[in-house]
C-alpha atoms as a PDB file:
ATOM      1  CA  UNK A   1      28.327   1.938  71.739  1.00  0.00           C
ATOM      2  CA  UNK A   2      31.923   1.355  71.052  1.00  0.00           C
ATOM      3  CA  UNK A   3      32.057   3.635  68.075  1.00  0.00           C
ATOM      4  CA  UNK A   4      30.383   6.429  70.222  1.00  0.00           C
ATOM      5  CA  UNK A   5      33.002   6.033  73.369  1.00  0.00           C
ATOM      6  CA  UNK A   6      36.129   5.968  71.016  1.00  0.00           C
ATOM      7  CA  UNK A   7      34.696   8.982  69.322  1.00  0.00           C
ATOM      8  CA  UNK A   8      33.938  10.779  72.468  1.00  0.00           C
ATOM      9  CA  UNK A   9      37.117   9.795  73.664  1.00  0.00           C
ATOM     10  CA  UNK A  10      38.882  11.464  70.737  1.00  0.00           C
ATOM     11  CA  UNK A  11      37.129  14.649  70.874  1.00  0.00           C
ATOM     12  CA  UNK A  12      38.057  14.669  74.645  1.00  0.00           C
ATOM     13  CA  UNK A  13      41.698  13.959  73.938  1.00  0.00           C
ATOM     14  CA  UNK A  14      41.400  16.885  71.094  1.00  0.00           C
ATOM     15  CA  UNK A  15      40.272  19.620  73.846  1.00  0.00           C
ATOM     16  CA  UNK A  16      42.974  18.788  76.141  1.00  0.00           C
ATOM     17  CA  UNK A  17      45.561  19.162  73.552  1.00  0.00           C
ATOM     18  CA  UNK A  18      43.838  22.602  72.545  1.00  0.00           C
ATOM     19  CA  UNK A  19      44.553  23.752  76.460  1.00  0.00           C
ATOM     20  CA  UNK A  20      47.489  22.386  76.491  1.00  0.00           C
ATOM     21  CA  UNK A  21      46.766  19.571  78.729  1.00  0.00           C
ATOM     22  CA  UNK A  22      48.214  16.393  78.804  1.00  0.00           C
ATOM     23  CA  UNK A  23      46.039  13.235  78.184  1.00  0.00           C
ATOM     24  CA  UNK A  24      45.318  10.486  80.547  1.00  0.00           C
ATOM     25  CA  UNK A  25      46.466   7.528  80.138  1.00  0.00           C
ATOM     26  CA  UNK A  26      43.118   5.726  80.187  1.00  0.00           C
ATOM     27  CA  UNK A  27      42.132   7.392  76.836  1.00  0.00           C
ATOM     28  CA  UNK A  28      45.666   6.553  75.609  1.00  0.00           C
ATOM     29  CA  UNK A  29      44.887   3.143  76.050  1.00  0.00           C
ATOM     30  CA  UNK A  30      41.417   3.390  74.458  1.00  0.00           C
ATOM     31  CA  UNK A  31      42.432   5.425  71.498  1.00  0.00           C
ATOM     32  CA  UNK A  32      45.750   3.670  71.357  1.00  0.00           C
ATOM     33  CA  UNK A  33      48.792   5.273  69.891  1.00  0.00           C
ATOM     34  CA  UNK A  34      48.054   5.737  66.096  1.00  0.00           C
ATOM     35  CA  UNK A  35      44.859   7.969  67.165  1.00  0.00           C
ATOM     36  CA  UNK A  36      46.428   9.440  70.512  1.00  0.00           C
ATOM     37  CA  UNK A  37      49.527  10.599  67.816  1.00  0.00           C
ATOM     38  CA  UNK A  38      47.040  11.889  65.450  1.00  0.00           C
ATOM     39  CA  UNK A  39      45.129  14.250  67.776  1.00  0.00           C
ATOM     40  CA  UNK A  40      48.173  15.183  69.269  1.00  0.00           C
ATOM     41  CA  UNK A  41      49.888  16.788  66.082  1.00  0.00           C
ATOM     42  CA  UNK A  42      46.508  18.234  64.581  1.00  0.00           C
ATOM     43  CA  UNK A  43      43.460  16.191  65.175  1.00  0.00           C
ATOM     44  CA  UNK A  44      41.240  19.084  63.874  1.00  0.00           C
ATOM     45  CA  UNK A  45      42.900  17.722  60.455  1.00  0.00           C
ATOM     46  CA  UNK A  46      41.214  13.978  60.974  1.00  0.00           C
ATOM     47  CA  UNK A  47      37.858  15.581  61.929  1.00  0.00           C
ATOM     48  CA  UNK A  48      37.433  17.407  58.739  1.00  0.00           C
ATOM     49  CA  UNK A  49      38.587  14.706  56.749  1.00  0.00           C
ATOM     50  CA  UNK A  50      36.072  12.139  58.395  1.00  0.00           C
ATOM     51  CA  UNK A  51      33.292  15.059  57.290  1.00  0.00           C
ATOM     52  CA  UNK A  52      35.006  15.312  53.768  1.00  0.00           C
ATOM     53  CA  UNK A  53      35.215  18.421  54.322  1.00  0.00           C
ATOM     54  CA  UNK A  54      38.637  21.160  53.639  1.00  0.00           C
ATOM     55  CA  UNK A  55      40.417  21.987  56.668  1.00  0.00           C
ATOM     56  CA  UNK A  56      39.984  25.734  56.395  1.00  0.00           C
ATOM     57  CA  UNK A  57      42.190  28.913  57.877  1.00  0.00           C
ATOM     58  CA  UNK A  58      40.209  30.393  60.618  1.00  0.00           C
ATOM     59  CA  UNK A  59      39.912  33.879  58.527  1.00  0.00           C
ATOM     60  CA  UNK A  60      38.569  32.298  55.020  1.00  0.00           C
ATOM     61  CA  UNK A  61      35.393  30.624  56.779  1.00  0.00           C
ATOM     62  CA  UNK A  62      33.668  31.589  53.505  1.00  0.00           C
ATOM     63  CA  UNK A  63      30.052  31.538  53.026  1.00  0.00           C
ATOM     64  CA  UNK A  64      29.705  28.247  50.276  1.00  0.00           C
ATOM     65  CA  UNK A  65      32.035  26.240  52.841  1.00  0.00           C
ATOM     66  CA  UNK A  66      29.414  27.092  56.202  1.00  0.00           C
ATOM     67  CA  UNK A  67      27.147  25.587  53.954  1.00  0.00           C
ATOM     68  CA  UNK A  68      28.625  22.696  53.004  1.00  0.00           C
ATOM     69  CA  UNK A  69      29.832  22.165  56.805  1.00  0.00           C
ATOM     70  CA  UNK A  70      25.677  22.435  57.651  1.00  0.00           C
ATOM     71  CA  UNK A  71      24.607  19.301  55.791  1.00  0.00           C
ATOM     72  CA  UNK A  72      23.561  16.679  58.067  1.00  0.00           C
ATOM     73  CA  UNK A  73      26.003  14.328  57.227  1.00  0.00           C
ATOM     74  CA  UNK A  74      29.073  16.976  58.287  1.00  0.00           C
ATOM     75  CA  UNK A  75      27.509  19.302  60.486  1.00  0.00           C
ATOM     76  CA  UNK A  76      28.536  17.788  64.011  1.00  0.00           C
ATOM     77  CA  UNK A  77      32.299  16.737  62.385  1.00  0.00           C
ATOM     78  CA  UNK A  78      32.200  20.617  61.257  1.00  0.00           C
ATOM     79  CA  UNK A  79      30.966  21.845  64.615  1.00  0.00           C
ATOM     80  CA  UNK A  80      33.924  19.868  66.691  1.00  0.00           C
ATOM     81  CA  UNK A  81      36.993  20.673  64.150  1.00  0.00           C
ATOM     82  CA  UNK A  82      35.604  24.512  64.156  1.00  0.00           C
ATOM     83  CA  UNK A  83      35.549  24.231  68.179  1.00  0.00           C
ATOM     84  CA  UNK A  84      39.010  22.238  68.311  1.00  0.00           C
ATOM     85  CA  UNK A  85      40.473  24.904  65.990  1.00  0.00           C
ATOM     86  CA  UNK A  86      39.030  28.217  67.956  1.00  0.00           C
ATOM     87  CA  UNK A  87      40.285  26.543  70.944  1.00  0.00           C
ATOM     88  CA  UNK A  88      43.645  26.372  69.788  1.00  0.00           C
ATOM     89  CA  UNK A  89      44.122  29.580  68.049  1.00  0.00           C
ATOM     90  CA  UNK A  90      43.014  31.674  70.722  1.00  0.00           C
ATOM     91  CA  UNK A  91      44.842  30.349  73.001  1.00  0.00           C
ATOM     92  CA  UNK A  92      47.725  31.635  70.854  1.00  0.00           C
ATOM     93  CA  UNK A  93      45.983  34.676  70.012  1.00  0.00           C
ATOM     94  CA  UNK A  94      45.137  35.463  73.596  1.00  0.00           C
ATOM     95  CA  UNK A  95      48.928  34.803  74.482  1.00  0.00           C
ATOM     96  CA  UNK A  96      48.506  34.839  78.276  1.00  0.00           C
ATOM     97  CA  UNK A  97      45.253  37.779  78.501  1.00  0.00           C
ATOM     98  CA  UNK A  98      43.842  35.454  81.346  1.00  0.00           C
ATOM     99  CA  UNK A  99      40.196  37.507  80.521  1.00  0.00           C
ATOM    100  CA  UNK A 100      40.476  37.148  76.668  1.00  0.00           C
ATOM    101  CA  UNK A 101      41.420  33.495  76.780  1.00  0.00           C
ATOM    102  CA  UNK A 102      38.625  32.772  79.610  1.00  0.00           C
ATOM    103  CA  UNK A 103      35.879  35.009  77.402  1.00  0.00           C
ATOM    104  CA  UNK A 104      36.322  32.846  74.441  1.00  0.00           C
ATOM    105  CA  UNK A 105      36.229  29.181  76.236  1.00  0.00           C
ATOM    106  CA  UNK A 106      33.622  30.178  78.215  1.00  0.00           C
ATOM    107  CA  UNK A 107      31.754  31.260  75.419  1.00  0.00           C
ATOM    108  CA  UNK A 108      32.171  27.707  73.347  1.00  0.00           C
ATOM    109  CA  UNK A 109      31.357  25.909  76.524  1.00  0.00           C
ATOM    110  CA  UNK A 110      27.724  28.052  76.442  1.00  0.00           C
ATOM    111  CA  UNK A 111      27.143  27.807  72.827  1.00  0.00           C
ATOM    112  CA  UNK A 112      27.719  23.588  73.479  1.00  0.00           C
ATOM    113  CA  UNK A 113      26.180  23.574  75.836  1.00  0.00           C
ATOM    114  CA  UNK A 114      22.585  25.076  74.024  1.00  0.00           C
ATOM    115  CA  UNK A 115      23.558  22.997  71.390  1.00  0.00           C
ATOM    116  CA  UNK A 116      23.597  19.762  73.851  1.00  0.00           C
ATOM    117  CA  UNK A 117      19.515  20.846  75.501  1.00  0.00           C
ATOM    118  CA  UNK A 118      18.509  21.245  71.670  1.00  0.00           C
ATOM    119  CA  UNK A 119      18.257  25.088  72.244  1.00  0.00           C
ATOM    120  CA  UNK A 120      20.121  25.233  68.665  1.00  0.00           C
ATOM    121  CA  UNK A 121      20.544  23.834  65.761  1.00  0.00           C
ATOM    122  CA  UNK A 122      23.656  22.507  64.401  1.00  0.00           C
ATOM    123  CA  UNK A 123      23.672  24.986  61.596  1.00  0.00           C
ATOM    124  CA  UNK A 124      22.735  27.896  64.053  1.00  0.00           C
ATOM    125  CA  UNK A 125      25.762  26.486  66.005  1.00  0.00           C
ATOM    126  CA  UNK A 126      28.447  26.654  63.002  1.00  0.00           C
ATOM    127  CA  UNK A 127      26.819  30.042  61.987  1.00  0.00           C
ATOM    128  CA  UNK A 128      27.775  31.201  65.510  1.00  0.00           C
ATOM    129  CA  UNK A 129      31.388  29.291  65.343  1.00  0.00           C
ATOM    130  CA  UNK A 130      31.982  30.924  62.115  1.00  0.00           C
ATOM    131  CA  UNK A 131      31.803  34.293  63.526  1.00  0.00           C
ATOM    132  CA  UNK A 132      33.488  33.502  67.043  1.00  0.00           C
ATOM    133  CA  UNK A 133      36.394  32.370  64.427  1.00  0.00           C
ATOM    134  CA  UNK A 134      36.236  35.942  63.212  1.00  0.00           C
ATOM    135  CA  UNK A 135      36.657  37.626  66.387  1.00  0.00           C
ATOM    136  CA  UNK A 136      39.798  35.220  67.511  1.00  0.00           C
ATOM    137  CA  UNK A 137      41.357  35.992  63.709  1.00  0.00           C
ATOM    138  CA  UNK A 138      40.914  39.835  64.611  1.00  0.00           C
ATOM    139  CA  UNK A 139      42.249  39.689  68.364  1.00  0.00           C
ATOM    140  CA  UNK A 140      45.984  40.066  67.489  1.00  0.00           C
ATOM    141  CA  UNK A 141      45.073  43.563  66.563  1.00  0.00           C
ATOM    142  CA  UNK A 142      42.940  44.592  68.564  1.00  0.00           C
ATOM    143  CA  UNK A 143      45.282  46.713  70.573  1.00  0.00           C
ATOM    144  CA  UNK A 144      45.358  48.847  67.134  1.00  0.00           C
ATOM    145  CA  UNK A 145      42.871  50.913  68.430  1.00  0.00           C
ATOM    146  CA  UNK A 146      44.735  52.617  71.158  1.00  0.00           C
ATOM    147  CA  UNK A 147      46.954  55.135  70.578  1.00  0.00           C
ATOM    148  CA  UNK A 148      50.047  54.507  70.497  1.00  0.00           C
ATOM    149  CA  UNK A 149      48.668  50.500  70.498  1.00  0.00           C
ATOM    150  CA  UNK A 150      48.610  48.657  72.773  1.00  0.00           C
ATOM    151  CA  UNK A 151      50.610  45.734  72.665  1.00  0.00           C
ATOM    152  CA  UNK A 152      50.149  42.270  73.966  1.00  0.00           C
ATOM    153  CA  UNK A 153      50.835  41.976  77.419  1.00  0.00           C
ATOM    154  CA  UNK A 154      49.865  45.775  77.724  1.00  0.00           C
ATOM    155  CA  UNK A 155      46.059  44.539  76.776  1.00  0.00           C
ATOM    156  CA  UNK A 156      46.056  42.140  79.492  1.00  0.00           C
ATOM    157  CA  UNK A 157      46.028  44.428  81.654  1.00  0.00           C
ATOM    158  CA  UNK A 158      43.660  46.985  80.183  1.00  0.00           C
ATOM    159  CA  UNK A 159      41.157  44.185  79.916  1.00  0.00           C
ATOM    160  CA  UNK A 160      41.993  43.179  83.289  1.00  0.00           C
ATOM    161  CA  UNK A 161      41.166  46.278  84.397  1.00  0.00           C
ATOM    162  CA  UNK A 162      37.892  47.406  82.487  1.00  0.00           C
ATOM    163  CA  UNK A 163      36.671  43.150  83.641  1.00  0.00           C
ATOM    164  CA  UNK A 164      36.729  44.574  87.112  1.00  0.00           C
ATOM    165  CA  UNK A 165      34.531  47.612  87.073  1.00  0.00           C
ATOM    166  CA  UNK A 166      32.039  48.079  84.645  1.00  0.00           C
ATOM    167  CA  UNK A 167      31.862  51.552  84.979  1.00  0.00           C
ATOM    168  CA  UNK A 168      35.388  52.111  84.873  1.00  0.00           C
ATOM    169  CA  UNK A 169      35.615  52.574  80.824  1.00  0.00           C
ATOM    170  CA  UNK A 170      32.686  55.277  81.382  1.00  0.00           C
ATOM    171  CA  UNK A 171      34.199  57.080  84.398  1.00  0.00           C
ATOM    172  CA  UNK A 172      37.623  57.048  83.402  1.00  0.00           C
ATOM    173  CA  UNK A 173      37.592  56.350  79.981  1.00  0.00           C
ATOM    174  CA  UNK A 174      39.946  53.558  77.844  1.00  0.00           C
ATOM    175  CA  UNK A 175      42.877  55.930  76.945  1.00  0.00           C
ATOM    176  CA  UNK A 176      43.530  56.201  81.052  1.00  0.00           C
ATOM    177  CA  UNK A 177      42.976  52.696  81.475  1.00  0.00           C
ATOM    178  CA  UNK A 178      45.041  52.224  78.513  1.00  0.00           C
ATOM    179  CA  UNK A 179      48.283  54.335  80.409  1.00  0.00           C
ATOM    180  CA  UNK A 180      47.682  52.574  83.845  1.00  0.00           C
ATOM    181  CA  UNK A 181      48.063  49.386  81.702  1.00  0.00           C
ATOM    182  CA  UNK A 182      51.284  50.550  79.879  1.00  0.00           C
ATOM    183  CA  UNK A 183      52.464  51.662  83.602  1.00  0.00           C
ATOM    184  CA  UNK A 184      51.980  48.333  84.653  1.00  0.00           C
ATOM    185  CA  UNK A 185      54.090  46.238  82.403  1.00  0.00           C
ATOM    186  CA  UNK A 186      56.953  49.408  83.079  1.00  0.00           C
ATOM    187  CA  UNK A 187      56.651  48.285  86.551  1.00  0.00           C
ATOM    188  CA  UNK A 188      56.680  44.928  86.304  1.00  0.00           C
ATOM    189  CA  UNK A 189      59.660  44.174  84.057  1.00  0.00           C
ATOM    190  CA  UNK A 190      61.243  46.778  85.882  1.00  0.00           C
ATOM    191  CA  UNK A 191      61.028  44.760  89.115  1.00  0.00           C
ATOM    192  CA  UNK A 192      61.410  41.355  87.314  1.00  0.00           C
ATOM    193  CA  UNK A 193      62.898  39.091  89.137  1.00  0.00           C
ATOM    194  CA  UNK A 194      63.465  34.907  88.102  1.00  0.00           C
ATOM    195  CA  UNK A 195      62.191  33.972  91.727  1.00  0.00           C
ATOM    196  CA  UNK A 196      59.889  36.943  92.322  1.00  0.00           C
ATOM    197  CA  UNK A 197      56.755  34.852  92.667  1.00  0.00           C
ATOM    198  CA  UNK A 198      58.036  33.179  95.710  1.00  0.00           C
ATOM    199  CA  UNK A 199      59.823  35.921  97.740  1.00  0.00           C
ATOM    200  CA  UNK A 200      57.469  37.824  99.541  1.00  0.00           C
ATOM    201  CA  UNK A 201      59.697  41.928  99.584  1.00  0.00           C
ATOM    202  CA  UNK A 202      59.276  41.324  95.476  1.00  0.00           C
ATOM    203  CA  UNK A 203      55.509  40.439  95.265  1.00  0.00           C
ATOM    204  CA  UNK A 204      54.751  43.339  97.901  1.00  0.00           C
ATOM    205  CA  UNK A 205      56.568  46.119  96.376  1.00  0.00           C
ATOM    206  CA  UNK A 206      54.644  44.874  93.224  1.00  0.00           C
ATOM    207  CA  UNK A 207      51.520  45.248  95.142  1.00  0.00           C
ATOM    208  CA  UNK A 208      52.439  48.426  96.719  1.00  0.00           C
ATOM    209  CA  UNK A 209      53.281  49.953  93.296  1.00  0.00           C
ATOM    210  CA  UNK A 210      49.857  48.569  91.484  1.00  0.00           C
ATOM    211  CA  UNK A 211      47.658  50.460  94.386  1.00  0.00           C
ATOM    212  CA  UNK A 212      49.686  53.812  93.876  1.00  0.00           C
ATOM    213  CA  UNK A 213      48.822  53.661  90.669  1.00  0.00           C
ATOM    214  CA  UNK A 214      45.261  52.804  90.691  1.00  0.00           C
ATOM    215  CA  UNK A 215      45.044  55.957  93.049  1.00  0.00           C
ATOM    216  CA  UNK A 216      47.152  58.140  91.275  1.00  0.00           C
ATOM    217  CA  UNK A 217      44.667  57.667  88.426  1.00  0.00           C
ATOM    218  CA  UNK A 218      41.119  57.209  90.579  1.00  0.00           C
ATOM    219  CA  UNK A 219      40.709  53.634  89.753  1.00  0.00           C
ATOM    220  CA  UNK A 220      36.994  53.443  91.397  1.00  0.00           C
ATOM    221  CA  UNK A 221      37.762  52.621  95.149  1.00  0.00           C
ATOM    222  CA  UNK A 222      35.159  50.381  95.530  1.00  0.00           C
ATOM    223  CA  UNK A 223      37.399  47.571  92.840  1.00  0.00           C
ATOM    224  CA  UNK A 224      40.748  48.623  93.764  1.00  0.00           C
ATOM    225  CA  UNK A 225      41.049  45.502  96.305  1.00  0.00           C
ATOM    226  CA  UNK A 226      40.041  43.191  93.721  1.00  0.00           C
ATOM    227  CA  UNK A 227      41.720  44.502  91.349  1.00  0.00           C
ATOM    228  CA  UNK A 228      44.940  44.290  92.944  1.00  0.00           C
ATOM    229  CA  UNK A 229      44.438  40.690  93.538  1.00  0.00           C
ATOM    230  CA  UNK A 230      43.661  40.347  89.879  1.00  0.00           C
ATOM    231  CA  UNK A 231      46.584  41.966  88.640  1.00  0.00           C
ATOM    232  CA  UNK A 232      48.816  40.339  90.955  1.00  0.00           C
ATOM    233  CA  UNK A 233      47.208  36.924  89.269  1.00  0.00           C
ATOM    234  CA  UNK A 234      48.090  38.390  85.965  1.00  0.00           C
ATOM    235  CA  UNK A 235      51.266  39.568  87.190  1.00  0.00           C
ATOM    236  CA  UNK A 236      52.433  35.737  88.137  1.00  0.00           C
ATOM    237  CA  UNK A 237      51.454  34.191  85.260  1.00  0.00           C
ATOM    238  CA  UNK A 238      53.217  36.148  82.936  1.00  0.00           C
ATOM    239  CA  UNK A 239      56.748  35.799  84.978  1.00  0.00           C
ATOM    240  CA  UNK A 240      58.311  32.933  84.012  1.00  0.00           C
ATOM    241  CA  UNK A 241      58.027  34.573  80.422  1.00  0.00           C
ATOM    242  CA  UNK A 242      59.223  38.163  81.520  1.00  0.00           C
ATOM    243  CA  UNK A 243      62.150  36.617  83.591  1.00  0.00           C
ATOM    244  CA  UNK A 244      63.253  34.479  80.720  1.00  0.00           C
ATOM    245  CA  UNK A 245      62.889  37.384  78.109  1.00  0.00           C
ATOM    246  CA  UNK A 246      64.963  39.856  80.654  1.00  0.00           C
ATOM    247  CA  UNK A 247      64.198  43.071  81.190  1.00  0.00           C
ATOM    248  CA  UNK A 248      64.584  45.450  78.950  1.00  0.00           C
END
């Protein structure tokens, strides 16, 4: 029983560290500092050494070491560092894309969470990590496939966008969602401001320039409110990074 609660205890302090969250000080005290440091600094390392397994790069999940991480023996050390270490890189990947970084935990929460009712198998489950890993490794450049690309805080918006109408990609199509996005971030670091998030003239000339151009481009109607609110979400949580980088 003791064994069990230090371990979940660990794997809990892991996750937080992966979001960025700090850890309480209850599991401090239970882990105590050696462990609390360990997970702290890279606790996805200790995982894969309990397993005896290789701490591998996210984009050389090879074949030979999936099976290896399947044997009973490793499979649920394999299954945690994989989810620790998806966590954590797309967070960085994701830099900020509120939908990108939300798509990928929600979709490790539902894949544990089949796993926990028995609904899958643990090699079924590092099978599907393995190939979640591939699609964080290829989300730096995915904005490649715009032209000119899209870059990072330009695909925020774009997936922003095509989140809140379905239909949007088909109606409009990507390349016009792609130049409302680009018009976006113009806007926004045009209008940057270190203390726009709290004075009101600031956020509603924002808003007032994000509806003009969701009509100027027949953003579907029926969205454009929540859209707006979206954006303006999107909007605040990038500030503090657009206000320290200046505008260009």
């Amino acid at each position: 029983y003791t064994d069990i609660r230090t371990w979940m205890a660990k794997l809990d302090a892991q996750d937080r560290v992966s979001r960025g969250e700090p850890i309480p000080d209850d599991i401090r005290r239970l882990l105590g500092d050696i462990v609390v440091t360990a997970a702290e600094t890279d606790g996805a390392v200790d995982i894969y050494s309990e397993a005896g397994l290789e701490r591998p790069s996210l984009d050389q999940l090879t074949p030979a070491w999936e099976q290896n991480a399947s044997m009973p023996d490793k499979a649920q050390m394999a299954i945690e560092g994989l989810r620790a270490d998806i966590l954590r890189e797309a967070n960085i990947a994701t830099n900020g894309n509120a939908v990108r970084h939300t798509m990928f935990s929600e979709r490790i929460n539902k894949l544990m969470a089949r796993y926990t009712n028995q609904q899958l198998t643990a090699a079924q489950v590092i099978s599907e990590l393995v190939e979640l890993a591939k699609e964080v490794v290829e989300e730096a450049s995915r904005g490649n496939q715009f032209e000119p690309p899209l870059r990072t805080d330009e695909l925020a918006f774009y997936d922003m966008l095509a989140r809140e109408d379905d239909t949007a990609i088909d109606v409009m199509g990507s390349d016009t969602l792609a130049v409302i996005a680009r018009e976006l971030v113009a806007t926004m670091r045009r209008d940057i401001r270190t203390d726009w998030t709290v004075r009101d003239d600031v956020k509603a000339k924002l808003r007032s320039n994000i509806k003009r151009l969701l009509r100027k481009y027949k953003y579907p109607p029926s969205k454009q409110k929540e859209a707006v609110v979206q954006l303006m979400q999107q909007m605040e949580a990038m500030a503090p990074r657009f206000a320290e980088e200046g505008a260009p």
